[in-house]
C-alpha atoms as a PDB file:
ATOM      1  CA  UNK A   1       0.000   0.000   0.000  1.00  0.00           C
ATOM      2  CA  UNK A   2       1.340   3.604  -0.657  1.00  0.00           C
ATOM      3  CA  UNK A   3       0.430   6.842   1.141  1.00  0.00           C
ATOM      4  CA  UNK A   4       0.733  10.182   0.205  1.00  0.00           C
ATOM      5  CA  UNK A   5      -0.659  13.831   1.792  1.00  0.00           C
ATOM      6  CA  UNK A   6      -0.955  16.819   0.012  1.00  0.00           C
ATOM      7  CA  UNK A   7      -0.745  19.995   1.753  1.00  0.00           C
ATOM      8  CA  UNK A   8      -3.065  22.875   0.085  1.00  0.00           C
ATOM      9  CA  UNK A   9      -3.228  20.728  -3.020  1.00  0.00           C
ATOM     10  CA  UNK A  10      -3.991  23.311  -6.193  1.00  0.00           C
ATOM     11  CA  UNK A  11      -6.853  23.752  -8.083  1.00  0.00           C
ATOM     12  CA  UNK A  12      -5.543  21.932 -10.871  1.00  0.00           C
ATOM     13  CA  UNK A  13      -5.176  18.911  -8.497  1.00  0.00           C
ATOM     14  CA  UNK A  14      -8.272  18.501  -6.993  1.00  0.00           C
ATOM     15  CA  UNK A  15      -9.891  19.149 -10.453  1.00  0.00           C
ATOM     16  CA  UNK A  16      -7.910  15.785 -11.565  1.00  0.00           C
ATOM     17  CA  UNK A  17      -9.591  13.936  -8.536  1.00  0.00           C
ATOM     18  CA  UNK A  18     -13.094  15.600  -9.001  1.00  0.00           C
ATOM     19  CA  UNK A  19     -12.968  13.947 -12.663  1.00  0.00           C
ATOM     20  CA  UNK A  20     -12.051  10.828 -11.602  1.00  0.00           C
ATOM     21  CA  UNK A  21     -14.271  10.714  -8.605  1.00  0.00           C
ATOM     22  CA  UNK A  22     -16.411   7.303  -9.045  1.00  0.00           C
ATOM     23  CA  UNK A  23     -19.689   8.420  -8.395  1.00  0.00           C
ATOM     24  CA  UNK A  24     -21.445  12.273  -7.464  1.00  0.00           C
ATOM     25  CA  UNK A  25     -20.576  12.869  -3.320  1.00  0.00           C
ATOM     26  CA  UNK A  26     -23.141  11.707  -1.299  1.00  0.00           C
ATOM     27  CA  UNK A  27     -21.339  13.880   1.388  1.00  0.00           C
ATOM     28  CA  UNK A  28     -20.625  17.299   0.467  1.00  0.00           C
ATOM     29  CA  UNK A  29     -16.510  17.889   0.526  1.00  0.00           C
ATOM     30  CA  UNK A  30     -16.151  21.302   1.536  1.00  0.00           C
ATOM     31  CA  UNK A  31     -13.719  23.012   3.927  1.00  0.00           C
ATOM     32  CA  UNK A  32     -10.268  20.717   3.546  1.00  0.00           C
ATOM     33  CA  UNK A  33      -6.961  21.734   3.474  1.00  0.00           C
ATOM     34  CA  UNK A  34      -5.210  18.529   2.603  1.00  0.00           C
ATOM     35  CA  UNK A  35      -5.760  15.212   0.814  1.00  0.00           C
ATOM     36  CA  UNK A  36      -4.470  12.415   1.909  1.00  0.00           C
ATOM     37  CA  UNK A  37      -4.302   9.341  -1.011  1.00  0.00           C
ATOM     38  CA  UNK A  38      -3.936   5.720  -0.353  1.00  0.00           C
ATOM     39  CA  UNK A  39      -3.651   2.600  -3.119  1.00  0.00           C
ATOM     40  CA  UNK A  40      -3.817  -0.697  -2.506  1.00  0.00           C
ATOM     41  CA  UNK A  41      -6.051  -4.187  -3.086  1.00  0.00           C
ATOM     42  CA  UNK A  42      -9.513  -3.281  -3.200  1.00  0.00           C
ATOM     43  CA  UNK A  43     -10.352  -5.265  -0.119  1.00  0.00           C
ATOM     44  CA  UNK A  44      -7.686  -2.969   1.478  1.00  0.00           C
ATOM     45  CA  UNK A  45      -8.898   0.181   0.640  1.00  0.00           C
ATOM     46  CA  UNK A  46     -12.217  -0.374   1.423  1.00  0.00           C
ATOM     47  CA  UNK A  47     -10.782  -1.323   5.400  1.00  0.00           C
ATOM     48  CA  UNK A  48      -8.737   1.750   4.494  1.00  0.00           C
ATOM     49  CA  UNK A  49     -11.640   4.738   4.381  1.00  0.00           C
ATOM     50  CA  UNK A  50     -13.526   2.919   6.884  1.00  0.00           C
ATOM     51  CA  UNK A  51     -10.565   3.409   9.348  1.00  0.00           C
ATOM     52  CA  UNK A  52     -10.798   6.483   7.807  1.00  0.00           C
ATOM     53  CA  UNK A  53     -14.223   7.904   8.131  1.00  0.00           C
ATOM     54  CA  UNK A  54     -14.212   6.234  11.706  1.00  0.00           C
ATOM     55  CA  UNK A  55     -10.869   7.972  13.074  1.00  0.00           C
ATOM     56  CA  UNK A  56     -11.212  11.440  11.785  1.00  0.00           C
ATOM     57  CA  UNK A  57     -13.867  13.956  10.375  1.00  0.00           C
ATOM     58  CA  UNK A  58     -12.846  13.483   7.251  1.00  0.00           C
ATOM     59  CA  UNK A  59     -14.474  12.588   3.472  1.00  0.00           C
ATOM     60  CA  UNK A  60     -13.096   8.998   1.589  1.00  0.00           C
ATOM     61  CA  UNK A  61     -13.800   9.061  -2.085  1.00  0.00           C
ATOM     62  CA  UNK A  62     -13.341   6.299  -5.164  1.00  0.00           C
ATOM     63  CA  UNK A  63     -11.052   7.806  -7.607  1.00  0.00           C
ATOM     64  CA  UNK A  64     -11.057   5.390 -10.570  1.00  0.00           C
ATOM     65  CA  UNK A  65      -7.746   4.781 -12.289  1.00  0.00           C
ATOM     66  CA  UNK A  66      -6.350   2.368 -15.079  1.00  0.00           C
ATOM     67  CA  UNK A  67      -4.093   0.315 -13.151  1.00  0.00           C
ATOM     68  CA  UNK A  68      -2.624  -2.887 -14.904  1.00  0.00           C
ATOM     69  CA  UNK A  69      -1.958  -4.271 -11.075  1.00  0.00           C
ATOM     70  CA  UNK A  70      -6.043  -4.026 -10.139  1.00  0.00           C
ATOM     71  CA  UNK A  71      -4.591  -1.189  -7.667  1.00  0.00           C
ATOM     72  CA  UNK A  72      -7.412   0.574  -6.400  1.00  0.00           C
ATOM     73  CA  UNK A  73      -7.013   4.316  -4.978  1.00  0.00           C
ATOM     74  CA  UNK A  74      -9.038   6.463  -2.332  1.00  0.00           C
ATOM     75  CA  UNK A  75      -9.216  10.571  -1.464  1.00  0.00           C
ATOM     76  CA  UNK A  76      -9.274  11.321   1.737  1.00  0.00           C
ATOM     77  CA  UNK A  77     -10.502  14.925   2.231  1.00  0.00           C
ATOM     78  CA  UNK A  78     -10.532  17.415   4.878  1.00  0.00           C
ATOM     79  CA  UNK A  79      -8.356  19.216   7.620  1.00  0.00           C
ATOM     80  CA  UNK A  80      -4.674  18.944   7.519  1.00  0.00           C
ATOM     81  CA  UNK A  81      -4.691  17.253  10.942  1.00  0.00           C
ATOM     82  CA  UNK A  82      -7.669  15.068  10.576  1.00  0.00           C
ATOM     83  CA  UNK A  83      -6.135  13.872   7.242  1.00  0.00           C
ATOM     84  CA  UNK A  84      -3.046  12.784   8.792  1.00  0.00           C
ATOM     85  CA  UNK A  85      -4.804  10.904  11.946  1.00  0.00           C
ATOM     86  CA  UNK A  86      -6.501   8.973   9.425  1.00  0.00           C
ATOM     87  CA  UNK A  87      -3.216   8.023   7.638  1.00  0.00           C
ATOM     88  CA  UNK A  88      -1.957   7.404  10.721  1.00  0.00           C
ATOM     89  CA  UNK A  89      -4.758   5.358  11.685  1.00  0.00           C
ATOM     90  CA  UNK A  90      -4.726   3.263   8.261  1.00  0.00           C
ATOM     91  CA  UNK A  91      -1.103   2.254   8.915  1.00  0.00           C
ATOM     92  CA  UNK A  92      -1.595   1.552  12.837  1.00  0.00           C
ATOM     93  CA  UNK A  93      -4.795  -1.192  11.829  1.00  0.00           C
ATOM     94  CA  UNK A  94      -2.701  -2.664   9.188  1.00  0.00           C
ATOM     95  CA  UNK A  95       0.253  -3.562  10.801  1.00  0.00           C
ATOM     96  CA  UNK A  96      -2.279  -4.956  14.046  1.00  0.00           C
ATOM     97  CA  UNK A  97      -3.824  -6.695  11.171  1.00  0.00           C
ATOM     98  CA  UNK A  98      -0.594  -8.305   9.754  1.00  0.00           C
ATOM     99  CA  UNK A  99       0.699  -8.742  12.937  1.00  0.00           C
ATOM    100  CA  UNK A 100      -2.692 -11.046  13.681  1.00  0.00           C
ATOM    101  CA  UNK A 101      -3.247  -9.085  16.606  1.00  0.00           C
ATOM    102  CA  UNK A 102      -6.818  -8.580  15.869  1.00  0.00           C
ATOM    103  CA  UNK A 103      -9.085 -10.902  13.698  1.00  0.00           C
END
């Protein structure tokens, strides 16, 4: 899995994202400084924005790609410091999970 936070990403940037979004927001994304982006397995990233959504107030979006590898990527939107918990989140429940200390 790869990680990677932009600080005050440009407008050029998030336009990128918006058009490869998956689907129209069901949640309005408004009011974020940073985006954090993870790929992985699509099992992964679906754990991935639910650690997400669950350890900071942030937004998880689809953003669809054309990866020969079936590599899957997520958005995570919102405040610098609530985009970085949820990285930091992400990473702490993976290695638990590879570590088998939770089932």
């Amino acid at each position: 899995m790869e990680y990677r936070i932009i600080k005050s990403p440009s407008s050029g940037t998030v336009d990128i994202l918006f058009r490869r979004k998956g689907s129209a927001s069901t949640i309005p994304i408004e009011n974020y400084d940073a985006i954090g982006l993870v790929q992985g397995r699509l099992i992964d990233m679906v754990f991935a924005a639910d650690i997400a959504e669950k350890a900071a107030g942030v937004v998880v979006e689809d953003i669809k790609g054309h990866c020969p590898q079936n590599l899957i990527m997520i958005a995570i939107f919102g405040d610098t410091s609530s985009v970085e918990a949820a990285i930091q989140e992400i990473q702490y429940k993976f290695k638990e999970a590879k570590t088998g200390e939770i089932l």
